[in-house]
N, C-alpha and C. Protein backbone atom coordinates (compact mmCIF):
# COMPACT_ATOMS: atom_id res chain seq x y z
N UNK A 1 5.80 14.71 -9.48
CA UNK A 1 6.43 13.42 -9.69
C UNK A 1 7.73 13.29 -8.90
N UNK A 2 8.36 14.22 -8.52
CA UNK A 2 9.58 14.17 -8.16
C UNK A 2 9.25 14.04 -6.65
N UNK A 3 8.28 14.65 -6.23
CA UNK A 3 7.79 14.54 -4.62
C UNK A 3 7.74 13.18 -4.38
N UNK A 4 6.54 12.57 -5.46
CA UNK A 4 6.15 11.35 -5.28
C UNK A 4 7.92 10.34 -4.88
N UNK A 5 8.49 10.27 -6.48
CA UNK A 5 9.87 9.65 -5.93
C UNK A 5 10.80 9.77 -4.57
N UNK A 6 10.95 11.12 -4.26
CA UNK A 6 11.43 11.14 -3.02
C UNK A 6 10.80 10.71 -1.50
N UNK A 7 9.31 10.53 -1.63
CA UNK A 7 8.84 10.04 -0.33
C UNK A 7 9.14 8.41 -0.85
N UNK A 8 9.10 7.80 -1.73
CA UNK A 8 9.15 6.20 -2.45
C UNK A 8 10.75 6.12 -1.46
N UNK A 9 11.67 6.72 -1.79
CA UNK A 9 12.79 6.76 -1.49
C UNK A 9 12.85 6.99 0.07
N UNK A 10 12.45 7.70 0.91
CA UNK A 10 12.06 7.54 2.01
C UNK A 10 11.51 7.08 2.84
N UNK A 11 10.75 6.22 1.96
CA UNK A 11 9.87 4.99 2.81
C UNK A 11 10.58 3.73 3.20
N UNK A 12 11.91 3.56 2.72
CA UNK A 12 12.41 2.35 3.02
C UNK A 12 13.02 2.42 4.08
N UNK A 13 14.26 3.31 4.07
CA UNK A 13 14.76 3.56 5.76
C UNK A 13 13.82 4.01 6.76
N UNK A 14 12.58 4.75 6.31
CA UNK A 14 11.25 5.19 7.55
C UNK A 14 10.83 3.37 7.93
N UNK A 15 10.66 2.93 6.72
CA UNK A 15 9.91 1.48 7.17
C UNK A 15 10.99 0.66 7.94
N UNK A 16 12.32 0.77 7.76
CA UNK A 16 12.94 -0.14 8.58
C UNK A 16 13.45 0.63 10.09
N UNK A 17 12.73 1.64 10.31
CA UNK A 17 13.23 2.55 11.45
C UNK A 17 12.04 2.08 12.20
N UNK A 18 10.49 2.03 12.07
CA UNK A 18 9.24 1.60 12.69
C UNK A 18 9.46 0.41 12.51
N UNK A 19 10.06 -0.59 12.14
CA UNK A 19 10.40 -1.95 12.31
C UNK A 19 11.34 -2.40 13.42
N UNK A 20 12.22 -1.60 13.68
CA UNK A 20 13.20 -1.55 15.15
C UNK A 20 12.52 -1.27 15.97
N UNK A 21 11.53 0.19 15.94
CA UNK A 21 11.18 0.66 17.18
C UNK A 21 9.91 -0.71 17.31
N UNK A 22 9.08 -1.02 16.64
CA UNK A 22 8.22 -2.05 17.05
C UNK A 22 9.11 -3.50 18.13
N UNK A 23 9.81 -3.82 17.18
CA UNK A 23 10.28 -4.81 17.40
C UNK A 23 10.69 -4.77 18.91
N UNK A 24 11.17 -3.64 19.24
CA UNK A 24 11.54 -3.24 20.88
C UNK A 24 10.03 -3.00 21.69
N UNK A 25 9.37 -2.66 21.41
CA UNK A 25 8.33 -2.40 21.85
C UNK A 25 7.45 -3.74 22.67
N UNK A 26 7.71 -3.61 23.83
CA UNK A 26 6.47 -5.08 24.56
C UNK A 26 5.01 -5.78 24.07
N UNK A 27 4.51 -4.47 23.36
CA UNK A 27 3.03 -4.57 23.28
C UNK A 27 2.80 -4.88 21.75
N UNK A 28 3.67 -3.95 20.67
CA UNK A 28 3.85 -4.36 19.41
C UNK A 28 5.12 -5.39 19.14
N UNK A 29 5.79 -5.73 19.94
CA UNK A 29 6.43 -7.50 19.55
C UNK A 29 5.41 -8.18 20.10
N UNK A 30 4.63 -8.23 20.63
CA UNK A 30 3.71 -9.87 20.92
C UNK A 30 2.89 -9.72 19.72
N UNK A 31 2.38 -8.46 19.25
CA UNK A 31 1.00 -8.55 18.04
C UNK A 31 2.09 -8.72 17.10
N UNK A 32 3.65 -8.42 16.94
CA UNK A 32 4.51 -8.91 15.72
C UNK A 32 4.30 -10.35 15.69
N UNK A 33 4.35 -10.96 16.99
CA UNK A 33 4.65 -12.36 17.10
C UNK A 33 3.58 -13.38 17.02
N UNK A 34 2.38 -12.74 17.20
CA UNK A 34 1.21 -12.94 16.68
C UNK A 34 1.14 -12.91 15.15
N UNK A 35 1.05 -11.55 14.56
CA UNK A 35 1.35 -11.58 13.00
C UNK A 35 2.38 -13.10 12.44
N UNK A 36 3.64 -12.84 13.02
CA UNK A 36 4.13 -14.16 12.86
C UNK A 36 3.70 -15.33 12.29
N UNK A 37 3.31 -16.29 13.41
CA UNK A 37 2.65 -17.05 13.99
C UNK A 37 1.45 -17.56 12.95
N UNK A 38 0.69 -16.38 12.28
CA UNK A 38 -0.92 -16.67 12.06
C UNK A 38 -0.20 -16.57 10.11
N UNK A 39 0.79 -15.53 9.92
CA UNK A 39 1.38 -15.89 8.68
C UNK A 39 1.93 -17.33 8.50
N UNK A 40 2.51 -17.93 9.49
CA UNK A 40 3.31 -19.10 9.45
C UNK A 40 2.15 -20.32 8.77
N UNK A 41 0.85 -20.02 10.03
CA UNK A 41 -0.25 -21.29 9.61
C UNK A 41 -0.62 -21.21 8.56
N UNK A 42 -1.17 -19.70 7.97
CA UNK A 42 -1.89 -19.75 6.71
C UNK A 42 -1.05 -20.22 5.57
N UNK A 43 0.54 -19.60 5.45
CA UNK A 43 1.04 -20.31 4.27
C UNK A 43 1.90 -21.79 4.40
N UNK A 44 1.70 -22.17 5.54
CA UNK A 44 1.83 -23.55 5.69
C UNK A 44 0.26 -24.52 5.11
N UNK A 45 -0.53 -23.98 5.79
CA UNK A 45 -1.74 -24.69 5.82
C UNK A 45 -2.01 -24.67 4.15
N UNK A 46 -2.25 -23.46 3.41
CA UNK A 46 -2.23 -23.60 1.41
C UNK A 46 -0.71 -23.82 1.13
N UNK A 47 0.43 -24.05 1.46
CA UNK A 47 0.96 -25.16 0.84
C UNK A 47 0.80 -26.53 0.66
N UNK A 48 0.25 -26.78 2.26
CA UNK A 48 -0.02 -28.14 1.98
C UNK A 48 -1.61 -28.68 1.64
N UNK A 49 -2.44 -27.51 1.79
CA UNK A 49 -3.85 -28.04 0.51
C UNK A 49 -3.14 -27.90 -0.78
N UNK A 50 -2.69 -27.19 -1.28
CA UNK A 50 -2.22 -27.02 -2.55
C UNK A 50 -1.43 -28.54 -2.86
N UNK A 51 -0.87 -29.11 -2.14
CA UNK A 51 -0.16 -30.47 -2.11
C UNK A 51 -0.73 -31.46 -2.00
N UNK A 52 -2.22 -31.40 -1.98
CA UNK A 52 -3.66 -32.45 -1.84
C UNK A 52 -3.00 -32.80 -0.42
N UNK A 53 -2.61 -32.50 0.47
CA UNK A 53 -2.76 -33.08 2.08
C UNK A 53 -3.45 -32.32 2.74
N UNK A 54 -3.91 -33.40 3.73
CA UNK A 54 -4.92 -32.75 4.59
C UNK A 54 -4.06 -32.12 6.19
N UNK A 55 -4.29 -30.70 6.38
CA UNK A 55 -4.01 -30.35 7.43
C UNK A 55 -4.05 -31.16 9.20
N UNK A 56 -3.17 -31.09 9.74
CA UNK A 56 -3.96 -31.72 10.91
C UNK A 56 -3.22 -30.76 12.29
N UNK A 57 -2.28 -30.59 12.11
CA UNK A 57 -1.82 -29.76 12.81
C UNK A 57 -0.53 -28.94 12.56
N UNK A 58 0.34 -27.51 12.94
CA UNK A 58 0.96 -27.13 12.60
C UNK A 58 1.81 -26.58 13.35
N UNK A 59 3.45 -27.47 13.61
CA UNK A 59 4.75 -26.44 14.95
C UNK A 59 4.18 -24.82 14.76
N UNK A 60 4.30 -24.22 15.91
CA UNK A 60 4.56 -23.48 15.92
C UNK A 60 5.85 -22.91 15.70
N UNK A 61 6.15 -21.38 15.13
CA UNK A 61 7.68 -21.09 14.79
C UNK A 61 8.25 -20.69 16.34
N UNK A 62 9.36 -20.56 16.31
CA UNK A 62 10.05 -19.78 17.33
C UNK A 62 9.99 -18.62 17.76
N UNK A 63 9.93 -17.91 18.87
CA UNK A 63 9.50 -16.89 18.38
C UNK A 63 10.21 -16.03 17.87
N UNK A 64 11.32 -15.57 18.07
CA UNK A 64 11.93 -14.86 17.03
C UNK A 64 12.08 -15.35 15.94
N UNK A 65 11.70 -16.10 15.06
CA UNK A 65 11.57 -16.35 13.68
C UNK A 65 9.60 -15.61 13.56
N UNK A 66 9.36 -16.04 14.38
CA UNK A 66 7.75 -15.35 14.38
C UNK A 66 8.05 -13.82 14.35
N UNK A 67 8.33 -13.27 15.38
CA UNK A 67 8.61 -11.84 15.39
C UNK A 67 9.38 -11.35 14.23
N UNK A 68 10.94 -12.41 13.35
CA UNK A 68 10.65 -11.62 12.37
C UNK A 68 10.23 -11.23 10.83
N UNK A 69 9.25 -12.77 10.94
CA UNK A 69 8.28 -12.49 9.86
C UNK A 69 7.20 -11.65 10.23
N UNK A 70 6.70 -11.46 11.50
CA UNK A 70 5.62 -10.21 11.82
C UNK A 70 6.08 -9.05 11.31
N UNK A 71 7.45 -9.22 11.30
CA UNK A 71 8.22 -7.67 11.55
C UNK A 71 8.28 -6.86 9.55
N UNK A 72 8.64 -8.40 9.24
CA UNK A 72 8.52 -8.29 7.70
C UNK A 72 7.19 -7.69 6.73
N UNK A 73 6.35 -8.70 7.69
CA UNK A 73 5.02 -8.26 7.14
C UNK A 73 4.53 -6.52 7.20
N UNK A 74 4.62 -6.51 8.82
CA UNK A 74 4.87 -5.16 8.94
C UNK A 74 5.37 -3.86 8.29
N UNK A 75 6.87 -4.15 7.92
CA UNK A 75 7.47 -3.08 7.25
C UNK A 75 7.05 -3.05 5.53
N UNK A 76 6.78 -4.06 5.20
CA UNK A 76 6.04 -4.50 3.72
C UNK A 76 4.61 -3.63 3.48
N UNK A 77 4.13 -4.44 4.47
CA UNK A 77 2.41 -3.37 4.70
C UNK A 77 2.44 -2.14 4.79
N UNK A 78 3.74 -1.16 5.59
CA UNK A 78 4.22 0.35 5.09
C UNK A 78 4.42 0.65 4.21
N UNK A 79 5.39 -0.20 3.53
CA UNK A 79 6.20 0.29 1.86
C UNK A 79 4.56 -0.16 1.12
N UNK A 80 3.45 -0.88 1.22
CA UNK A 80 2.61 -0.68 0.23
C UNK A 80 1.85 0.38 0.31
N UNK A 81 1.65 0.42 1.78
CA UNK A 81 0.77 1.57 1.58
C UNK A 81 1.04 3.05 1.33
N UNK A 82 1.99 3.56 1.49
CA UNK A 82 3.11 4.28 0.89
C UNK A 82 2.66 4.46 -0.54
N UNK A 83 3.20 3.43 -0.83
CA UNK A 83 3.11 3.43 -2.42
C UNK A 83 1.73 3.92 -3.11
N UNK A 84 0.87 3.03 -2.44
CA UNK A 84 -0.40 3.21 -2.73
C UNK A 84 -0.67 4.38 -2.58
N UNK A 85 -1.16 5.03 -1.18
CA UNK A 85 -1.17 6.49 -1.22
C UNK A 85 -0.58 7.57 -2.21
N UNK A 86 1.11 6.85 -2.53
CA UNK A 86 0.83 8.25 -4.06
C UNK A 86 0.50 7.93 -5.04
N UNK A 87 -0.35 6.63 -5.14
CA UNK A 87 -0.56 5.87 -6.67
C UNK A 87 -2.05 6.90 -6.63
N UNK A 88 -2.54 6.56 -5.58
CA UNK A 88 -3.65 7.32 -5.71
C UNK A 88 -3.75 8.90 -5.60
N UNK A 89 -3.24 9.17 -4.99
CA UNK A 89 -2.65 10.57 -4.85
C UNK A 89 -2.24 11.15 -6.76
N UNK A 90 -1.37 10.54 -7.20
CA UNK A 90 -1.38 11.24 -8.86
C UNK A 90 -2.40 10.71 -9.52
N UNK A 91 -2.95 9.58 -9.24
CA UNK A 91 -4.30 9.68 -10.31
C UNK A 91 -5.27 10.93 -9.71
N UNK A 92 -5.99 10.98 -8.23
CA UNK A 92 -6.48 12.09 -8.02
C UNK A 92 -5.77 13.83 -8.83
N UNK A 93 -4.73 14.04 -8.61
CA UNK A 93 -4.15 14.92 -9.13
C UNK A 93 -4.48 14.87 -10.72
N UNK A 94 -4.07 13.62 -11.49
CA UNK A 94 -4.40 13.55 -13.07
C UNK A 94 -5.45 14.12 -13.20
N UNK A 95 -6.62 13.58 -12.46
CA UNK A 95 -8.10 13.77 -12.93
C UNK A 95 -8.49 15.25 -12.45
N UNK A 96 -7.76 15.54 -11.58
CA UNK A 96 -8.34 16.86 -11.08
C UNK A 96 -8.08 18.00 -12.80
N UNK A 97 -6.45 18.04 -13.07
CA UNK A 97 -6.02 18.33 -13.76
C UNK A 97 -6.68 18.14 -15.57
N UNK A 98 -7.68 16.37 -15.70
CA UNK A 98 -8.44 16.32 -16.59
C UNK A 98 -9.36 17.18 -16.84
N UNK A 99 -10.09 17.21 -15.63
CA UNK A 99 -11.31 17.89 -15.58
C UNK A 99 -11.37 19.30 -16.23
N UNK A 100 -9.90 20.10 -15.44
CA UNK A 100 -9.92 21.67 -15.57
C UNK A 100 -9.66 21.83 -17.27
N UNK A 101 -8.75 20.73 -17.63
CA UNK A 101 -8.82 20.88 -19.08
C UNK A 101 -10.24 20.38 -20.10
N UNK A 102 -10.78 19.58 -19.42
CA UNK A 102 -12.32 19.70 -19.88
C UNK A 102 -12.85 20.75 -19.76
N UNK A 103 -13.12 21.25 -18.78
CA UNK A 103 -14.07 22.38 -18.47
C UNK A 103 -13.35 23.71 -19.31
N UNK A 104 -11.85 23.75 -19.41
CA UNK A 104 -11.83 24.93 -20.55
C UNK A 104 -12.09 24.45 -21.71
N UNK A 105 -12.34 23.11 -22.14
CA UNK A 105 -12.37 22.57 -23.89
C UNK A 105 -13.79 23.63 -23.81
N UNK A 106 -14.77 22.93 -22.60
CA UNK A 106 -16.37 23.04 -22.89
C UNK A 106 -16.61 24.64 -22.71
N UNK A 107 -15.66 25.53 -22.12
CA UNK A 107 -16.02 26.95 -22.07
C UNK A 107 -15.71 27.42 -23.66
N UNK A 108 -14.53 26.88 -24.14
CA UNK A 108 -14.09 27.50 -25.32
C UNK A 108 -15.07 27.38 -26.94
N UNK A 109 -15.90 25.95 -26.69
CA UNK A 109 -16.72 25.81 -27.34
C UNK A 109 -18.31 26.47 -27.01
N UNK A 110 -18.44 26.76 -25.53
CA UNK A 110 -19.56 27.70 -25.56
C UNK A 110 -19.26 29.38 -26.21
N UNK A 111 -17.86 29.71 -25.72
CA UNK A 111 -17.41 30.92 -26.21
C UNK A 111 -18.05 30.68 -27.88
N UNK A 112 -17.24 29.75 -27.80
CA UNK A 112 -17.35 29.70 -30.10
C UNK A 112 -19.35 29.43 -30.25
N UNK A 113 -19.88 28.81 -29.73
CA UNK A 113 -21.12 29.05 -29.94
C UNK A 113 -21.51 30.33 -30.08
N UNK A 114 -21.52 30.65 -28.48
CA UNK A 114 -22.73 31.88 -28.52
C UNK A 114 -21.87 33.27 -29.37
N UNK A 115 -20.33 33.42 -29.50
CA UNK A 115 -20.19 34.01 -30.54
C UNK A 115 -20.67 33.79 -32.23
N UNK A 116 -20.88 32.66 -32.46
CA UNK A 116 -21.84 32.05 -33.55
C UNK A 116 -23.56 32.68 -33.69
N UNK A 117 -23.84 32.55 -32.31
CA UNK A 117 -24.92 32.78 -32.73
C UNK A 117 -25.54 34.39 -32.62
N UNK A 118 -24.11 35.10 -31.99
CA UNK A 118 -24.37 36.55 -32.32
C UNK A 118 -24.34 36.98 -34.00
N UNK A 119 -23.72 36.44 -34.33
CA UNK A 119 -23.26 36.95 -35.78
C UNK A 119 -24.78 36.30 -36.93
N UNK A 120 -25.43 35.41 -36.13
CA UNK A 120 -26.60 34.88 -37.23
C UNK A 120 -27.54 36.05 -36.52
């Protein structure tokens, strides 16, 4: 548990350190600015179905306002998956840990059997 907390704790300055280096980067700022861009339409476009209007067309953002909601999305999509990975990571561990305590419940009750059935 304490591992788990300290990588949680490390994921935020790691995520905003791959958020600089992207952001500098030629090839990952255009797919930031892309990300951008395609975030901008979709929650423009269900705000305004959600508002009973009909779409017809949508500004594009700037691009550095694009790049740094790509950039957001980006460092967000780290810190979840992060997270995720040790969410799953201690349930795997729990269950591993279930099991072994199953499997001694079920040895201890075969012990108590077949010592049972020496004595009949």
């Amino acid at each position: 548990k304490l591992s788990s907390l300290l990588i949680k704790t490390l994921a935020k300055p790691v995520s905003k350190q791959v958020r600089r280096h992207c952001v500098k980067q030629p090839i990952t700022r255009n797919a930031l600015i892309w990300v951008g861009q395609a975030t901008n339409r979709m929650t423009t476009r269900m705000t305004m179905w959600s508002s009973g209007y009909k779409v017809r067309s949508i500004a594009k953002l700037e691009e550095e306002a694009a790049l740094s909601q790509g950039a957001d999305i980006l460092s967000e999509t780290f810190l979840f998956t992060v997270s995720g990975g040790i969410v799953v990571y201690e349930y795997n561990k729990s269950s591993a840990k279930e099991k072994k305590k199953e499997a001694a419940r079920l040895q201890v009750i075969r012990d108590d059997a077949e010592r049972l059935q020496r004595k009949l």
